[in-house]
C-alpha atoms as a PDB file:
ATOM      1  CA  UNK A   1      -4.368 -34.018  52.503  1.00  0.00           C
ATOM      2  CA  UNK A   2      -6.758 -34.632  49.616  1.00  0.00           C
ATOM      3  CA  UNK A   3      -7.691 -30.787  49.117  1.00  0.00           C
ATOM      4  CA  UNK A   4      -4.030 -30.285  49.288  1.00  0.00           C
ATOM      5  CA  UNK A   5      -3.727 -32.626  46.510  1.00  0.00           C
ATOM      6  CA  UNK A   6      -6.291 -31.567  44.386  1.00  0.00           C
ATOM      7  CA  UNK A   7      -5.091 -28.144  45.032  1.00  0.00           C
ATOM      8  CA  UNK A   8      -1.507 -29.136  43.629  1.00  0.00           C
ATOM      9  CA  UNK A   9      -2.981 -30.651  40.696  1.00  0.00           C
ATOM     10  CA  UNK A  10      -5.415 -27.578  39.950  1.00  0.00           C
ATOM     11  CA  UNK A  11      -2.445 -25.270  39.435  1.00  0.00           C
ATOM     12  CA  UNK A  12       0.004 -27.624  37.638  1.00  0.00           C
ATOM     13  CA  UNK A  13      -2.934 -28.271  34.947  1.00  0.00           C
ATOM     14  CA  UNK A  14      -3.820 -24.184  34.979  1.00  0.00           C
ATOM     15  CA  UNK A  15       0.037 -23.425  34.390  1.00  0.00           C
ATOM     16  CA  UNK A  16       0.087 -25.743  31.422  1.00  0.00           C
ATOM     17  CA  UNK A  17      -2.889 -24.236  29.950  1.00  0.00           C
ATOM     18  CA  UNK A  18      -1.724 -20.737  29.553  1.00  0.00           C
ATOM     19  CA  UNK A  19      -1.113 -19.337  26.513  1.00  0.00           C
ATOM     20  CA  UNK A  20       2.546 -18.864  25.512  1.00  0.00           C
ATOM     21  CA  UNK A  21       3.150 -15.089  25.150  1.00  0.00           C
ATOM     22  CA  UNK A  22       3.906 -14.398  21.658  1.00  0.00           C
ATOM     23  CA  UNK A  23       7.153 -12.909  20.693  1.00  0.00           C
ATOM     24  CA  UNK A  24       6.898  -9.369  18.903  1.00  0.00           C
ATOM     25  CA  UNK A  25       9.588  -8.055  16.406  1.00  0.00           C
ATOM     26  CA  UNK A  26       9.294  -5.165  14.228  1.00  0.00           C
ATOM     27  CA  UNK A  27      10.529  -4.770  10.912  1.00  0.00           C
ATOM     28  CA  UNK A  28      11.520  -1.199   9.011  1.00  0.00           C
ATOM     29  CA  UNK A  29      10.321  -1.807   5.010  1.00  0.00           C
ATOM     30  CA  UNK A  30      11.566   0.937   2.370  1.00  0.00           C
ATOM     31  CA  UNK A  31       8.621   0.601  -0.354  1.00  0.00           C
ATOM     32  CA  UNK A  32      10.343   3.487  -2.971  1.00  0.00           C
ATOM     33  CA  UNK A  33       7.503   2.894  -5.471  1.00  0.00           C
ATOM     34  CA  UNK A  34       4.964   3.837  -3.300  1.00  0.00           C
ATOM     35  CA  UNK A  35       3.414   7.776  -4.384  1.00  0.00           C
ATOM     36  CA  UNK A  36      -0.104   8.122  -2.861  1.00  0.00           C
ATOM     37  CA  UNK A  37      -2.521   7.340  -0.270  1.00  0.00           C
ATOM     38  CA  UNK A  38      -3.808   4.859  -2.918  1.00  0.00           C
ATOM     39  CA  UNK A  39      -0.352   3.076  -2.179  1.00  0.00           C
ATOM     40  CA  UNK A  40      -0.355   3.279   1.392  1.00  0.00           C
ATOM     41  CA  UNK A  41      -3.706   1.554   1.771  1.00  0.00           C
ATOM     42  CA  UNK A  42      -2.903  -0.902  -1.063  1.00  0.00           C
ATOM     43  CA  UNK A  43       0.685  -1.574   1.198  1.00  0.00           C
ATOM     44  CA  UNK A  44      -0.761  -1.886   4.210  1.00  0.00           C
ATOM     45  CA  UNK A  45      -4.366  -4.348   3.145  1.00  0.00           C
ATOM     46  CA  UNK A  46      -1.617  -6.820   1.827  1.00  0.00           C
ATOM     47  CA  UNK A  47       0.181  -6.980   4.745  1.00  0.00           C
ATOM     48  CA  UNK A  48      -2.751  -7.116   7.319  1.00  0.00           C
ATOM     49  CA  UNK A  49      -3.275  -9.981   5.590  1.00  0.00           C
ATOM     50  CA  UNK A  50      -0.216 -11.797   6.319  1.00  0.00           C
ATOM     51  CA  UNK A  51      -0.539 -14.178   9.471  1.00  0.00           C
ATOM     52  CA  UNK A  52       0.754 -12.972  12.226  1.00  0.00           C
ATOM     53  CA  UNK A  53       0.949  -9.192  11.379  1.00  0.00           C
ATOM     54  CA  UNK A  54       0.060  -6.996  14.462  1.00  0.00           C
ATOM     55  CA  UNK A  55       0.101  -3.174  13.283  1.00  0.00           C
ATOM     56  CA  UNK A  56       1.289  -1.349   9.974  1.00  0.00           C
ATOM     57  CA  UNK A  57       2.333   2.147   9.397  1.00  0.00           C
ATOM     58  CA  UNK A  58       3.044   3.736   6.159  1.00  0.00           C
ATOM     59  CA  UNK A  59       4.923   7.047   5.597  1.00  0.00           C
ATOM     60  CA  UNK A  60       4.616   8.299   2.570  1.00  0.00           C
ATOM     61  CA  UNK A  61       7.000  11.074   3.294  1.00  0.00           C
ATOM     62  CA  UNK A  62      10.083   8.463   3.664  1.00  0.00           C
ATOM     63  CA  UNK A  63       8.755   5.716   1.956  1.00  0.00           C
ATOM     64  CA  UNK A  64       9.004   3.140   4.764  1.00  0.00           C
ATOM     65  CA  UNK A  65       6.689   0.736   6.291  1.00  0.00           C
ATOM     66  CA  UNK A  66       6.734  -0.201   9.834  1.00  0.00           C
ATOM     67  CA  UNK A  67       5.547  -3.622  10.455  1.00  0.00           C
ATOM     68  CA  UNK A  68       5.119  -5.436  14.098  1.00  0.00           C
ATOM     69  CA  UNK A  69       4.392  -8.842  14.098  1.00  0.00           C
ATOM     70  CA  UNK A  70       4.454 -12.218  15.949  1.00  0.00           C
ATOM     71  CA  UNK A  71       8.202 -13.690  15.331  1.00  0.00           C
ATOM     72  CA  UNK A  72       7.295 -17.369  15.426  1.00  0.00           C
ATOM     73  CA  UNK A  73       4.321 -17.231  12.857  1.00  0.00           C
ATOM     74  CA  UNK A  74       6.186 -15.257  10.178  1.00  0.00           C
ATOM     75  CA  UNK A  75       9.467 -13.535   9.351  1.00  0.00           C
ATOM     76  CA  UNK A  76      11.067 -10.436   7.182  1.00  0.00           C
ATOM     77  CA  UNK A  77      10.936 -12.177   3.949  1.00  0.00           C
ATOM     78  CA  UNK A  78       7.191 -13.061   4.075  1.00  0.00           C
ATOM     79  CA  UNK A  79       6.329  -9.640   4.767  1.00  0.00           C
ATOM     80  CA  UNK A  80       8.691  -8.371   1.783  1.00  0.00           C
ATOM     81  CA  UNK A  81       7.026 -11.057  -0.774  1.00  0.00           C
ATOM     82  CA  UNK A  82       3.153  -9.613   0.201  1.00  0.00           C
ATOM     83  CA  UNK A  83       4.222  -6.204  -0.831  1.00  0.00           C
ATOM     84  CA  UNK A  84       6.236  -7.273  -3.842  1.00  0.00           C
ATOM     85  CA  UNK A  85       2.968  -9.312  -4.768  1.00  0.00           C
ATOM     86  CA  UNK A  86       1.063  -6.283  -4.203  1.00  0.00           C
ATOM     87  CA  UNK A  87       2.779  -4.647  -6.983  1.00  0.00           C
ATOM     88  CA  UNK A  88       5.396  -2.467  -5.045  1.00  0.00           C
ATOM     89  CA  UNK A  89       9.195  -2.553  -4.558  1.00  0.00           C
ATOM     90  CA  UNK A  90      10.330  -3.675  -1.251  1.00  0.00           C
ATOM     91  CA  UNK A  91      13.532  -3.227   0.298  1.00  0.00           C
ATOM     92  CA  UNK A  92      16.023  -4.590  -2.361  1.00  0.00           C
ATOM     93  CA  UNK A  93      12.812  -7.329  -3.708  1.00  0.00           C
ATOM     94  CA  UNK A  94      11.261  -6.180  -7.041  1.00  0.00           C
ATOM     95  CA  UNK A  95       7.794  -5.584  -7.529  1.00  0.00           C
ATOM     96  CA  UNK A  96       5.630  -8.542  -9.178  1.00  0.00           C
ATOM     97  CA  UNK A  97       5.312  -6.825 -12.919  1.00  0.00           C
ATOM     98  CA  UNK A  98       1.414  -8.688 -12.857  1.00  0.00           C
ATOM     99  CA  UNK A  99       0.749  -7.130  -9.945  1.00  0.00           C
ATOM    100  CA  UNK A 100       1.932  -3.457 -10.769  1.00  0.00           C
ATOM    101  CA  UNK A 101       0.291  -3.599 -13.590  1.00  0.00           C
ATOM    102  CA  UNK A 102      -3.372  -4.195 -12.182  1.00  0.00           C
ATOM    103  CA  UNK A 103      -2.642  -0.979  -9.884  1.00  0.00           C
ATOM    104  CA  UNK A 104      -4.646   2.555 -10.229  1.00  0.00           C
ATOM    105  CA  UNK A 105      -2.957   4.839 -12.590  1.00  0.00           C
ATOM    106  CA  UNK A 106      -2.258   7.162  -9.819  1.00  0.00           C
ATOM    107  CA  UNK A 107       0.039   4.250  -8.201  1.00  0.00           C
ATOM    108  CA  UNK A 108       2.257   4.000 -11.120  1.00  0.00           C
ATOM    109  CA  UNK A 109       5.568   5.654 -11.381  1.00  0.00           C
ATOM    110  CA  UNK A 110       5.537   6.180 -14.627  1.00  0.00           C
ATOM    111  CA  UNK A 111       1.571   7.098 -14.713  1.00  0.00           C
END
């Protein structure tokens, strides 16, 4: 009876300690100021920096950024603001005019 017990109480407390599965949602982001390579890596450093970000894929081609990333740690808006502060537009979010400005001359539409 007390093995039985202690074997109850084992795997309630290892149940309670597993980790929660995190939630993964993906988000399409149309970044229309990007032009090069340049942009892509600037694009995608600023969002691997964002907690909670998972993968990021840029196509230049079509101008959109594919973002997966853990629901409950951020959201669609934060991931908009990191490329806006990286100096490109995103979705219908301006680009942060201090930010474009510090970018390569290659990254700049009208450069």
């Amino acid at each position: 009876m007390k093995y039985f017990l202690y074997l109850v109480i084992s795997g309630v407390l290892l149940l309670g300690c597993q980790k929660k599965q995190d939630t993964l949602a993906a988000a399409s982001i149309h970044a229309s100021s990007m032009i090069c390579g340049s942009c892509a890596k600037t694009v995608e450093n600023a969002l691997s920096h964002v907690e909670g970000v998972k993968e990021v894929n840029v196509d230049l081609k079509t101008k959109l950024v594919q973002v997966k990333y853990v629901a409950e740690r951020t959201n669609l808006e934060s991931l908009e603001k990191a490329i806006t502060n990286a100096g490109y537009d995103a979705n219908d979010r301006k680009r942060n005019p201090d930010a474009y400005e510090k970018l390569d001359k290659c990254c700049k539409i009208d450069g």
